[in-house]
Protein backbone atom coordinates (compact mmCIF):
# COMPACT_ATOMS: atom_id res chain seq x y z
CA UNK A 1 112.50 98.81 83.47
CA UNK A 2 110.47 96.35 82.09
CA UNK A 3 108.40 95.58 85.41
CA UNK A 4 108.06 99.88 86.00
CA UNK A 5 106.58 100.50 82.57
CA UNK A 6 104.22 97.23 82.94
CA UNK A 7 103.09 98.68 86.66
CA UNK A 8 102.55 102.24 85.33
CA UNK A 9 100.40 100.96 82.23
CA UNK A 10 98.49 98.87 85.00
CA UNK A 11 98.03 100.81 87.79
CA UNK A 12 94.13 100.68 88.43
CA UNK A 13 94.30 96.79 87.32
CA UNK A 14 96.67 96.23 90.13
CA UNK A 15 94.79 98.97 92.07
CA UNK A 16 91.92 96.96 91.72
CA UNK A 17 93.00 93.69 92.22
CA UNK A 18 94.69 94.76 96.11
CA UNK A 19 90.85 96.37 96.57
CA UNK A 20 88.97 93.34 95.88
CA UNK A 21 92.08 91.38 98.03
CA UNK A 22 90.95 93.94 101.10
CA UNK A 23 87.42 93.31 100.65
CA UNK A 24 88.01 90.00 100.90
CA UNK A 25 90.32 90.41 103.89
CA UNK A 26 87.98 92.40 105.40
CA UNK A 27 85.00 90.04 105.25
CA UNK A 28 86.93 87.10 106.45
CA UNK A 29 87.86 89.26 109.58
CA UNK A 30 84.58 90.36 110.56
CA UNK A 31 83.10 86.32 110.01
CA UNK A 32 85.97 85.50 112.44
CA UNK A 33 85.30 87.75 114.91
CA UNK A 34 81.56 88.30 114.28
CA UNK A 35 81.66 84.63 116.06
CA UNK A 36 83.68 85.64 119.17
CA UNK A 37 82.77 86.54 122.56
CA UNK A 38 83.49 90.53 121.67
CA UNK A 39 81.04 92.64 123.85
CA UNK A 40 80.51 95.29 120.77
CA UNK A 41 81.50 95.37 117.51
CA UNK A 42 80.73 98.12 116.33
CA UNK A 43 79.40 100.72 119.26
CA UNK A 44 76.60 100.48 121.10
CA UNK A 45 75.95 97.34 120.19
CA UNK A 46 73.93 96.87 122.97
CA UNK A 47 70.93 99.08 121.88
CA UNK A 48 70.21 96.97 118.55
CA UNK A 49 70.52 93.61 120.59
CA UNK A 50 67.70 94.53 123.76
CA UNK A 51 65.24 95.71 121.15
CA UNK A 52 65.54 91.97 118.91
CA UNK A 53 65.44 90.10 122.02
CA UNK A 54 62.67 92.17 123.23
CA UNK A 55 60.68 91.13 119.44
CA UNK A 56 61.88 87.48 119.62
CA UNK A 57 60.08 87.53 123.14
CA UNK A 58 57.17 89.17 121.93
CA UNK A 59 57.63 91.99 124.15
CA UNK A 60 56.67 95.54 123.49
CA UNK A 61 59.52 97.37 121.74
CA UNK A 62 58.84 100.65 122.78
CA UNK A 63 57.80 101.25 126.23
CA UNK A 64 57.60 104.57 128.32
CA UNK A 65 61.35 105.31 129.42
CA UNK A 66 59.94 107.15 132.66
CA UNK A 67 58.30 103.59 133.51
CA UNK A 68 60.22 100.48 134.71
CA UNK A 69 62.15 99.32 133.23
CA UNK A 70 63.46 102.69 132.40
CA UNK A 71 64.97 101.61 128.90
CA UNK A 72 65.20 103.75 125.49
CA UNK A 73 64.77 101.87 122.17
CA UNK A 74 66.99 104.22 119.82
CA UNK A 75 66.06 103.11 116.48
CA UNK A 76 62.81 102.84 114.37
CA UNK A 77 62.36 99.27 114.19
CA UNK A 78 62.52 97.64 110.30
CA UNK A 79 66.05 96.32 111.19
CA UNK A 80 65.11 94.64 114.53
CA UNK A 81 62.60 92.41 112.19
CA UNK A 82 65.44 91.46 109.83
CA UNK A 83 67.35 89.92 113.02
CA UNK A 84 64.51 88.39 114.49
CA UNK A 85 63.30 86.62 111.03
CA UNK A 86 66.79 85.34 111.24
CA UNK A 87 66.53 84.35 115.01
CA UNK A 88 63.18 82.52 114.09
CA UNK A 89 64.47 80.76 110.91
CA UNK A 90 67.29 78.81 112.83
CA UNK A 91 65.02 78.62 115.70
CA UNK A 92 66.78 80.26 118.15
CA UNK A 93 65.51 82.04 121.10
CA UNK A 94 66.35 85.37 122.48
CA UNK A 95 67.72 83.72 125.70
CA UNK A 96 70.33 82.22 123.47
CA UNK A 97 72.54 85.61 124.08
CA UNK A 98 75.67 84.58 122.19
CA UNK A 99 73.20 83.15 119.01
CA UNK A 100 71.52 86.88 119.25
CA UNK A 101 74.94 88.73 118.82
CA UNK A 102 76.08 85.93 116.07
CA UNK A 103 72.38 86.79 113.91
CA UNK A 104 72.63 90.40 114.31
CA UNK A 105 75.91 90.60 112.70
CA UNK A 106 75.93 88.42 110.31
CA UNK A 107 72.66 90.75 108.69
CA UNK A 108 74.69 93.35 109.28
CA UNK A 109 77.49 91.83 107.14
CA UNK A 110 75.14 90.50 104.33
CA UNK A 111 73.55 94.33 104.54
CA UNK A 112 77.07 96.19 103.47
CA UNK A 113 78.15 93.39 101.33
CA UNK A 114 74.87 93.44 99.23
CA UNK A 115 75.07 97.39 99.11
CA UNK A 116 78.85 97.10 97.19
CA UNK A 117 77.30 94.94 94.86
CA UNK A 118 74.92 97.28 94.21
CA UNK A 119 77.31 100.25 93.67
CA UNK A 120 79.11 98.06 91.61
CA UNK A 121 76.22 96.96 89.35
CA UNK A 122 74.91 100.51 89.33
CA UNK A 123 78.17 102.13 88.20
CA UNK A 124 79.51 99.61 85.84
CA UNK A 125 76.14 100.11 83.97
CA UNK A 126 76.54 104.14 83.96
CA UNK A 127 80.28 103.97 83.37
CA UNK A 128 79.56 102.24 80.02
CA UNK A 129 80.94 98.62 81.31
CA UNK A 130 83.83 99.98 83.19
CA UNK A 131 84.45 97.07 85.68
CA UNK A 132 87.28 98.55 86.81
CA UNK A 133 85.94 102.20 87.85
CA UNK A 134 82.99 100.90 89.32
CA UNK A 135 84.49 98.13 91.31
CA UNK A 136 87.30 100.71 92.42
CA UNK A 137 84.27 102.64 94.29
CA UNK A 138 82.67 99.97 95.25
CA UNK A 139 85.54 98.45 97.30
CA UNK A 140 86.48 102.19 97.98
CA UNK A 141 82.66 102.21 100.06
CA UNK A 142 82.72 98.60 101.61
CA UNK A 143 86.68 99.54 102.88
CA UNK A 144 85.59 103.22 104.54
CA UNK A 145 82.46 101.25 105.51
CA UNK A 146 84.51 98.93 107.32
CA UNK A 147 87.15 101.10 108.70
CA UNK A 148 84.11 103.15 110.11
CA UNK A 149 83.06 99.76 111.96
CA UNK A 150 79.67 100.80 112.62
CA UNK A 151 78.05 98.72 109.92
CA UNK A 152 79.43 95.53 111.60
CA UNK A 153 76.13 95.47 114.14
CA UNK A 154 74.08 97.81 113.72
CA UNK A 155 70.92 99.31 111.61
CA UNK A 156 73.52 101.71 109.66
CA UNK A 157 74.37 98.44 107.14
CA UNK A 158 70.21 98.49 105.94
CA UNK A 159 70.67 102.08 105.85
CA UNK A 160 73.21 102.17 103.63
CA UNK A 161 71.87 99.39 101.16
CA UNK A 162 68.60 101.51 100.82
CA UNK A 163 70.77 105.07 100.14
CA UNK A 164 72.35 102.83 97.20
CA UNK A 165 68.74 102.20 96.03
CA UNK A 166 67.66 105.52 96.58
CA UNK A 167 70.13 106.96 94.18
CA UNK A 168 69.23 104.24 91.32
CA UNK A 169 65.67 104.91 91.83
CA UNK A 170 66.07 108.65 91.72
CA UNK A 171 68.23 108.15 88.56
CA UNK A 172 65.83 106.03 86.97
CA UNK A 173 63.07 108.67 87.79
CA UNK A 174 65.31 111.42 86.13
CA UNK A 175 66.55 109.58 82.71
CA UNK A 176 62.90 107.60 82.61
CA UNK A 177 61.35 108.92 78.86
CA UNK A 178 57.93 107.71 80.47
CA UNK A 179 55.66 110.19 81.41
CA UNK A 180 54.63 108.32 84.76
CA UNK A 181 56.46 108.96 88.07
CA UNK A 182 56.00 105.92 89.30
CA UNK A 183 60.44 105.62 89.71
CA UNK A 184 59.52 108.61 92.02
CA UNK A 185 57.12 107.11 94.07
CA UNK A 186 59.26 104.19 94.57
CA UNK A 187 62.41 106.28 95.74
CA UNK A 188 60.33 108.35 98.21
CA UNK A 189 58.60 104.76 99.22
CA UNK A 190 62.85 104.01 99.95
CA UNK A 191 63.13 107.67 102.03
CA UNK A 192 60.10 106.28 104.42
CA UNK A 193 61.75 102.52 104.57
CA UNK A 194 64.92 104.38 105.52
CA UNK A 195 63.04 106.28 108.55
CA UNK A 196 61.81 103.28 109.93
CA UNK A 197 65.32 102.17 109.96
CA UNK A 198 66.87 104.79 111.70
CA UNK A 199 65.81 108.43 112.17
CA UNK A 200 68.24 109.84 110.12
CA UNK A 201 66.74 108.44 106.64
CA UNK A 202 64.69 111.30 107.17
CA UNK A 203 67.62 113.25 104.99
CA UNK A 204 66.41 110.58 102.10
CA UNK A 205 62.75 112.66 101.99
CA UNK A 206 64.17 116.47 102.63
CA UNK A 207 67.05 115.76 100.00
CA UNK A 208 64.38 114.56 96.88
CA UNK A 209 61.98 117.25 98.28
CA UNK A 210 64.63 119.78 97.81
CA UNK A 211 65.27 118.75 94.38
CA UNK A 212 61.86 118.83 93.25
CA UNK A 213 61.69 122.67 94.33
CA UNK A 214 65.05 123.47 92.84
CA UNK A 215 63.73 121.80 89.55
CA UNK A 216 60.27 123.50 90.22
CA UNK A 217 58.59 120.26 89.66
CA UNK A 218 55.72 121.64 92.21
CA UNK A 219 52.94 118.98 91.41
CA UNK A 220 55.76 116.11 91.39
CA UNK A 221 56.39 117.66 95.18
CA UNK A 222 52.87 117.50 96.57
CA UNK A 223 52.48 113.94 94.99
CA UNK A 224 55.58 112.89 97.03
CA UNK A 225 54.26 114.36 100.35
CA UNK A 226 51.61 112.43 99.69
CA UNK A 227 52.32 109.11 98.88
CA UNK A 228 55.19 109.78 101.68
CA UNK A 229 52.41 110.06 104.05
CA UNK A 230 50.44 107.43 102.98
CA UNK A 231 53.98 104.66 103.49
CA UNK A 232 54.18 106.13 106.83
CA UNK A 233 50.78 105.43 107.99
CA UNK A 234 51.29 102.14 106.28
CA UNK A 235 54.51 101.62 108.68
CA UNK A 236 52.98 102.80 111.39
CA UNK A 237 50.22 99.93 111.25
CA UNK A 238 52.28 97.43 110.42
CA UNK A 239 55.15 97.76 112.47
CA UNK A 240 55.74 97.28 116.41
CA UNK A 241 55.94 100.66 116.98
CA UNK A 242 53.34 100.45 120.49
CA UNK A 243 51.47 104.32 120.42
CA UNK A 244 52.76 107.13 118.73
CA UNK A 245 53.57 108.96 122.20
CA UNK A 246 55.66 106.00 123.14
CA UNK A 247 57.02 105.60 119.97
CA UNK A 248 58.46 109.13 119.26
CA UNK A 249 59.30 109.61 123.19
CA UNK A 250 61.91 106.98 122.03
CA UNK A 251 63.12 107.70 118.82
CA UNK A 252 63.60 111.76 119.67
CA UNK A 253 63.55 111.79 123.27
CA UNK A 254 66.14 108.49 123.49
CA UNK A 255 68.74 110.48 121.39
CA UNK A 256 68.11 113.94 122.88
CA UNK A 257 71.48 114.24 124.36
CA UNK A 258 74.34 117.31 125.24
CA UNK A 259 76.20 118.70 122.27
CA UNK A 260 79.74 118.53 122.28
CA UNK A 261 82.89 119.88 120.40
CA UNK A 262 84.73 117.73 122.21
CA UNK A 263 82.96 114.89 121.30
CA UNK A 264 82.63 115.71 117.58
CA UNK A 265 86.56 115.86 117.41
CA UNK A 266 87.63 112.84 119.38
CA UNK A 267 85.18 110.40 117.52
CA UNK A 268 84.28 112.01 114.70
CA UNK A 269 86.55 114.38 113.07
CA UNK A 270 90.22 113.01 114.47
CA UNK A 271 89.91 109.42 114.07
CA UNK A 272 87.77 108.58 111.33
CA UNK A 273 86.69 111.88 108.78
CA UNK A 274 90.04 113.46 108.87
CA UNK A 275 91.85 110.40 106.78
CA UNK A 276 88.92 111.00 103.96
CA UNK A 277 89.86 114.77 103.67
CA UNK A 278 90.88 114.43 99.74
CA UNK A 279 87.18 112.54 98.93
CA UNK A 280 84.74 115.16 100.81
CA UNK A 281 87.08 118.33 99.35
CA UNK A 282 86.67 116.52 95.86
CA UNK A 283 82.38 116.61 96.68
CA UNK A 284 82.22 119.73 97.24
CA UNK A 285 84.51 120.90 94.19
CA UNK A 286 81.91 118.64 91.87
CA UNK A 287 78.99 119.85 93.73
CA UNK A 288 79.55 123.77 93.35
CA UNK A 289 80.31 122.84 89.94
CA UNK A 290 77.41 120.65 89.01
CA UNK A 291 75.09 123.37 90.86
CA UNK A 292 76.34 126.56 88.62
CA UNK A 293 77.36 124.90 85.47
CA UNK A 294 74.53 123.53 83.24
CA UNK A 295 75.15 119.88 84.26
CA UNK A 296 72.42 116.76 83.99
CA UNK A 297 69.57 117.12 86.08
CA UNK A 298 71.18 113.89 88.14
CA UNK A 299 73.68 115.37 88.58
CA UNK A 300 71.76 118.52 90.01
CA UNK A 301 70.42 115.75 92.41
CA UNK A 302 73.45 114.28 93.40
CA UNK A 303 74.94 118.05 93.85
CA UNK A 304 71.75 118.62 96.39
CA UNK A 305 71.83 115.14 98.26
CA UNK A 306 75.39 115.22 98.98
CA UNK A 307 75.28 118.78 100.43
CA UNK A 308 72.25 118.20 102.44
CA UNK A 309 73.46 114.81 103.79
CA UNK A 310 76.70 116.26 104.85
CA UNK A 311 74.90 119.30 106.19
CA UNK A 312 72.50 116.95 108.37
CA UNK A 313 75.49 114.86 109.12
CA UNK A 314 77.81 117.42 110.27
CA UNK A 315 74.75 119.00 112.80
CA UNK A 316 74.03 115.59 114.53
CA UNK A 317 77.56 114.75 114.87
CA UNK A 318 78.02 116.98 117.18
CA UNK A 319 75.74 115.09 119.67
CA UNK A 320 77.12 113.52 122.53
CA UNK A 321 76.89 109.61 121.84
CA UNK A 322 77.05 110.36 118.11
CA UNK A 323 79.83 109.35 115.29
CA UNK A 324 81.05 109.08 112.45
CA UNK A 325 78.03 106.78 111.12
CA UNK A 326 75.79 110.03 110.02
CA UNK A 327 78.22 110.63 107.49
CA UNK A 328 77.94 106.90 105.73
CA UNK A 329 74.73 107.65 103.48
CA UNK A 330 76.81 111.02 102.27
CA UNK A 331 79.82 108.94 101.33
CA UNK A 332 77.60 106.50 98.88
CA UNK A 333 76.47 109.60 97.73
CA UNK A 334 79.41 111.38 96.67
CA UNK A 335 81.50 108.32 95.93
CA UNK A 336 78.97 107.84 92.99
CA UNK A 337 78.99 111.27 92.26
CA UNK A 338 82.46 111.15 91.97
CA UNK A 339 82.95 108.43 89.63
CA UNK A 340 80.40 109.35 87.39
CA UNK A 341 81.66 113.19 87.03
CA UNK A 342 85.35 111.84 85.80
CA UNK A 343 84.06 109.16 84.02
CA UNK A 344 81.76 111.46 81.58
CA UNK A 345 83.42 111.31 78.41
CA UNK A 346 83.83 115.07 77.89
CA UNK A 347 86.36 114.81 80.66
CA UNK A 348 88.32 111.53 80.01
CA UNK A 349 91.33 113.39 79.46
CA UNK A 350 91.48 114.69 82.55
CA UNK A 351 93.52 111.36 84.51
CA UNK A 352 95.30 111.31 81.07
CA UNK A 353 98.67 112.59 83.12
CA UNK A 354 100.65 109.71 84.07
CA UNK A 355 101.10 111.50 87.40
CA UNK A 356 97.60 112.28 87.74
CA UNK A 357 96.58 108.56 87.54
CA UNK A 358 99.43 107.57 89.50
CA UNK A 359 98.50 109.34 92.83
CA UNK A 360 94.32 108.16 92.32
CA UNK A 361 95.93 104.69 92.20
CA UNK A 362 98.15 105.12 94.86
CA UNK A 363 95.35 106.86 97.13
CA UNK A 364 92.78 103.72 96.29
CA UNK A 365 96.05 101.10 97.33
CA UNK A 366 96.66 103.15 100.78
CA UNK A 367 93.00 103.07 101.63
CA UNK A 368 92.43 99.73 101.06
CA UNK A 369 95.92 98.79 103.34
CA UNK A 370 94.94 100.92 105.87
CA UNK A 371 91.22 100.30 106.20
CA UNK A 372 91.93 96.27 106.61
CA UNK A 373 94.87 96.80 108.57
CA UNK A 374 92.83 99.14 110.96
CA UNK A 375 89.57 96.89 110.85
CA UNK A 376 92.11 94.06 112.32
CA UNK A 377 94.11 95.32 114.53
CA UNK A 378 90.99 97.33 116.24
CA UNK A 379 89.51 93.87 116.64
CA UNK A 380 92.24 91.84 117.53
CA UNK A 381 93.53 93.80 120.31
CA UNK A 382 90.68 93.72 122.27
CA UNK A 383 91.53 91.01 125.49
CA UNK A 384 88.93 88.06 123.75
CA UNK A 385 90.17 85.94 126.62
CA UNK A 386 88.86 88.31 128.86
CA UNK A 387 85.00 88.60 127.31
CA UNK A 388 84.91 85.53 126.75
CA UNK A 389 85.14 84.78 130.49
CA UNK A 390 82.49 87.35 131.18
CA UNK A 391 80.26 85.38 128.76
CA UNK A 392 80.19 82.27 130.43
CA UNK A 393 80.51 84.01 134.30
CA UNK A 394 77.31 86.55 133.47
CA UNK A 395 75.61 83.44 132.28
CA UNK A 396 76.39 81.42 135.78
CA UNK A 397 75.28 84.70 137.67
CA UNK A 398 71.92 84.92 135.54
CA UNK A 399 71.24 81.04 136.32
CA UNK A 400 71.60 81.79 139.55
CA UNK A 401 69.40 84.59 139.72
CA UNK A 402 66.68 82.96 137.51
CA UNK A 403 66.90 78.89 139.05
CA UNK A 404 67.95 79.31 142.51
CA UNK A 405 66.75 82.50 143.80
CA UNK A 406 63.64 82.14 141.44
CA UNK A 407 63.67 85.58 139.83
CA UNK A 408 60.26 85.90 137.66
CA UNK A 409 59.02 88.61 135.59
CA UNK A 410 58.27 92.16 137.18
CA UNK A 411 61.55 91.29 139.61
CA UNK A 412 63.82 94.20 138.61
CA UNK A 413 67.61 93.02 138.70
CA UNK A 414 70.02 96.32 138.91
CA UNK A 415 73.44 95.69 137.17
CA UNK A 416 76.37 98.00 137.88
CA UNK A 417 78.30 98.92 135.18
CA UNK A 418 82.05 98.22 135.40
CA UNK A 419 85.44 98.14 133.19
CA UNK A 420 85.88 95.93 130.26
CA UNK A 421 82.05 95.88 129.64
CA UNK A 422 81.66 93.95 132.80
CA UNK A 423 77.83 93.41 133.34
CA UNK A 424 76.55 93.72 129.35
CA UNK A 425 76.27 90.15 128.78
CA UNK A 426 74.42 89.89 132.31
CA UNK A 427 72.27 92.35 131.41
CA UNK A 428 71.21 90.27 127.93
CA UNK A 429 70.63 87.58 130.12
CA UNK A 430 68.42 88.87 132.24
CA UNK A 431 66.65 91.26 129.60
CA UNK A 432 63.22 90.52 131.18
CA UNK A 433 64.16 91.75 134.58
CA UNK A 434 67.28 94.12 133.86
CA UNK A 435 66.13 97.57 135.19
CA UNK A 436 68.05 100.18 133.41
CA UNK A 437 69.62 98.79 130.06
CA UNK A 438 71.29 101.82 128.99
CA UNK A 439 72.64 103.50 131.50
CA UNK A 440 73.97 106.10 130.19
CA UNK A 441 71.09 107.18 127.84
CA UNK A 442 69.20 107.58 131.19
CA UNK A 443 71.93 109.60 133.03
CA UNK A 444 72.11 111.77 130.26
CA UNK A 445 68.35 112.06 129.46
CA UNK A 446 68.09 112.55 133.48
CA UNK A 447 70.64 115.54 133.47
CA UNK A 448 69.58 117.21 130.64
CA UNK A 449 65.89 116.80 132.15
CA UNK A 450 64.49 115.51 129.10
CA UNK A 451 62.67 112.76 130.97
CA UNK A 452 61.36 112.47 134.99
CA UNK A 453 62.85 109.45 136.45
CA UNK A 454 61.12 109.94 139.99
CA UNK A 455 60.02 106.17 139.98
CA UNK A 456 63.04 104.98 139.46
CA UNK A 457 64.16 107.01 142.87
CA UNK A 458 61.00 105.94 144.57
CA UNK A 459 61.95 101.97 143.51
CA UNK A 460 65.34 102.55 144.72
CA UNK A 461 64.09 104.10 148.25
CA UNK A 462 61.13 101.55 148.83
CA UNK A 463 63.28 98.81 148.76
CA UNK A 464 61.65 97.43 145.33
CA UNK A 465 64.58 96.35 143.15
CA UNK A 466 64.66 92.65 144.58
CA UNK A 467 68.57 92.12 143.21
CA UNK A 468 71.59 94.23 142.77
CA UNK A 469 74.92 92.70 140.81
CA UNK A 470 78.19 94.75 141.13
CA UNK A 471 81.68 93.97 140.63
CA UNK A 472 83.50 91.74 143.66
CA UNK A 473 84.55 94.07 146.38
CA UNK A 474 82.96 97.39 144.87
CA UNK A 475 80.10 99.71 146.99
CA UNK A 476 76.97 99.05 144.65
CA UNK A 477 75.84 102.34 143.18
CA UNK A 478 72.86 103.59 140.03
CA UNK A 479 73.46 105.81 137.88
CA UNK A 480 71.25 108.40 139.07
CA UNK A 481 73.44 108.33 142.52
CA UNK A 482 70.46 107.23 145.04
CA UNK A 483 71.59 105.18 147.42
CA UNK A 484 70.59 101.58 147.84
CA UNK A 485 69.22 100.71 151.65
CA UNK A 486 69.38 97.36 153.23
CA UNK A 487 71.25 95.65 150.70
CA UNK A 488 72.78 92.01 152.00
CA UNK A 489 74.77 90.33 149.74
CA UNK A 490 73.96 86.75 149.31
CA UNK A 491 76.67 85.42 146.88
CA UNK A 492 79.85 86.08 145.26
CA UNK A 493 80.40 84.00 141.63
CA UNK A 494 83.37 85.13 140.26
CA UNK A 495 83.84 88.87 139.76
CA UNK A 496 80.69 89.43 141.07
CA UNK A 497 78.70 90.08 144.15
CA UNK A 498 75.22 89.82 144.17
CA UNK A 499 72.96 91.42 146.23
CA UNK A 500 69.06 90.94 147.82
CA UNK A 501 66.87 93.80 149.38
């Protein structure tokens, strides 16, 4: 009896204490296997790794996808330059494959740890000291961030520290008593940073732009547009980005694939959004209340922001080679606005049923047990033995390429894809030569005609791709189903056979 009534009159202390535990967990467990041989840890890993190498080697980012080699660079490129700072700071060099993976996680990892801080700072300020409540949401984020995975490698964990800044710089705009906008300026300077991240910080700029016209704060508007135009330039000049052409041919064209229910529901909606049902119903209960009740004008904003980033979200989800990382700058976003709606005092009593309270603390326990458990066992399942193999196998093969058969730059070196991510690491390794990175960003952009690949065919037939690699015993094949004439193979190493034309 004594040990129930101490629990009950504790819940969110112990709540919070397994949180922070999980957090904890959960970093340890990506260090660990940030450092292993895993191919990708966190989806498509691949397409933030050629682009860094391609920096550290002072090689155009961007290039024409219709030109060999017929490669896609994704993402806008402020992330790549965080990597590659890294990369040049321990002075290691984009040949060093394994070193590559190692850097651009471990940014990744500082990225969505720094952005929990920040909620945490941000809300234990508004909450009136409240460690409690705004440490609960801020483990709350890093867990779902976690259990999402795709902050582990990629340029979602910068986009998600600037949405965390976003909000306190909008927030400072709106409570500011000085007449200046100048907290304005610096959240819409945040909305262009986020573009050059990845395209969909975009939302950052339509969301504040909306809220200025719902407020009717016209000349605040056109100021924004403008000093939004003015960072981009300012990006524009100072970043890699190669020609605009180029550049946007990339960015849009690169992620211009099929739309798919299918898709949407097997690795968006099933696996990962389903399990947060209770936190996005909870959103849109505060938002349609914020948005018809006369609530602050932050709130207004967070009402606004969370609908359109769910909105924008929810459309590009839908897109084949999409997940469920469109829908990590709306759950910042309504976490906060969340925690701030049931911490207003006007509505403290509203958790004051003991049953009330117990479910929230139960919820924030399960979360945290089954995002770390998940994060885990996703991870340490996958045959490490295996990849690590691969590793050191794809590195022979390159050597061999590169030292013996004297491969030099302008070679082209096609590598068939095959199970187990045979062929990625081979593929890093031989990033100067490697013809068609992503191969299925140019099957898709091939069958959807959004790009003319007719070199690549004309390469193929004129007997200009000096080396093929497939897997031991398997018929070497593209993507784009041309067949390869006059190949000879000229070595086997491993799992491999390698080809000359």
């Amino acid at each position: 009896m004594i040990l129930y009534n101490w629990m009950r009159i504790n819940l969110f202390k112990i709540a919070a204490t397994i949180s922070i535990v999980s957090c904890l967990i959960l970093i340890v467990v990506k260090v660990y296997f940030s450092l292993s041989f895993l191919p990708d840890m966190s989806g498509s890993e691949t397409s933030t790794i050629f682009p860094i190498q391609f920096l550290a080697d002072n090689r155009p980012v961007y290039s024409n996808p219709e030109n060999a080699p017929f490669r896609f660079t994704q993402y806008t490129p402020l992330y790549f330059l965080f990597t590659n700072l890294l990369l040049e700071i321990n002075g290691w060099l984009p040949d060093d494959v394994h070193k590559v993976f190692v850097s651009n996680r471990f940014v990744s990892m500082a990225l969505t740890v720094l952005t929990a801080l920040v909620l945490a700072f941000f809300l234990i300020k508004l909450t009136k000291r409240k460690r409690i409540t705004g440490m609960l949401t801020a483990c709350l984020v890093f867990q779902v961030l976690a259990f999402w995975i795709l902050t582990s490698s990629r340029p979602d964990s910068l986009i998600v520290l600037l949405t965390a800044l976003y909000v306190c710089a909008v927030f400072k705009a709106i409570t500011s008593t000085s007449k200046n906008d100048l907290w304005y300026i610096l959240a819409i300077f945040i909305s262009v940073t986020a573009f050059f991240v990845k395209q969909s910080g975009t939302i950052h700029a339509i969301a504040l732009a909306l809220f200025c016209v719902y407020q009717y704060q016209w000349k605040l508007l056109a100021k924004l547009i403008l000093s939004g135009l003015v960072f981009f330039a300012f990006y524009f000049l100072i970043l890699p980005t190669n020609s605009i052409p180029v550049f946007f041919s990339n960015i849009i064209g690169g992620v211009e694939n099929s739309v798919s229910w299918d898709w949407f529901y097997d690795w968006t909606l099933e696996k990962f959004l389903l399990q947060f049902a209770p936190l996005i119903i909870c959103n849109f209960i505060i938002t349609f209340y914020s948005l018809i009740r006369e609530e602050s004008a932050f709130y207004r904003f967070l009402a606004i922001a969370s609908s359109m980033f769910f909105l924008f979200a929810t459309a590009t989800a839908f897109k084949i080679g999409a997940g469920v990382g469109y829908y990590q700058d709306y759950l910042i976003i309504a976490a906060i606005q969340i925690t701030l709606f049931f911490t207003e005092p006007k509505r403290k009593n509203l958790f004051q049923p003991k049953i009330l309270r117990a479910l929230l603390a139960s919820y924030l326990i399960i979360v945290a047990i089954h995002c770390t458990l998940f994060v885990y066992m996703t991870y340490q399942n996958q045959p490490h033995s295996l990849y690590t193999h691969q590793y050191f196998k794809e590195k022979e093969v390159a050597n061999f390429l590169i030292n013996d058969k004297k491969l030099v730059d302008k070679e082209w070196v096609y590598v068939c894809d095959g199970d187990n991510f045979q062929g990625v690491y081979l593929k890093h390794f031989l990033f100067r030569n490697v013809l068609v990175p992503f191969t299925d960003i140019v099957y898709l952009a091939d069958k959807n005609k959004t790009f003319n690949f007719q070199n690549f065919e004309s390469l193929v037939k004129q007997n200009k791709i000096r080396f093929v690699v497939a897997k031991k015993g398997d018929t070497p094949k593209n993507i784009l189903g041309y067949k390869f004439p006059d190949l000879k193979r000229i070595n086997t190493i491993d799992e491999y056979d390698i080809y000359e034309q």
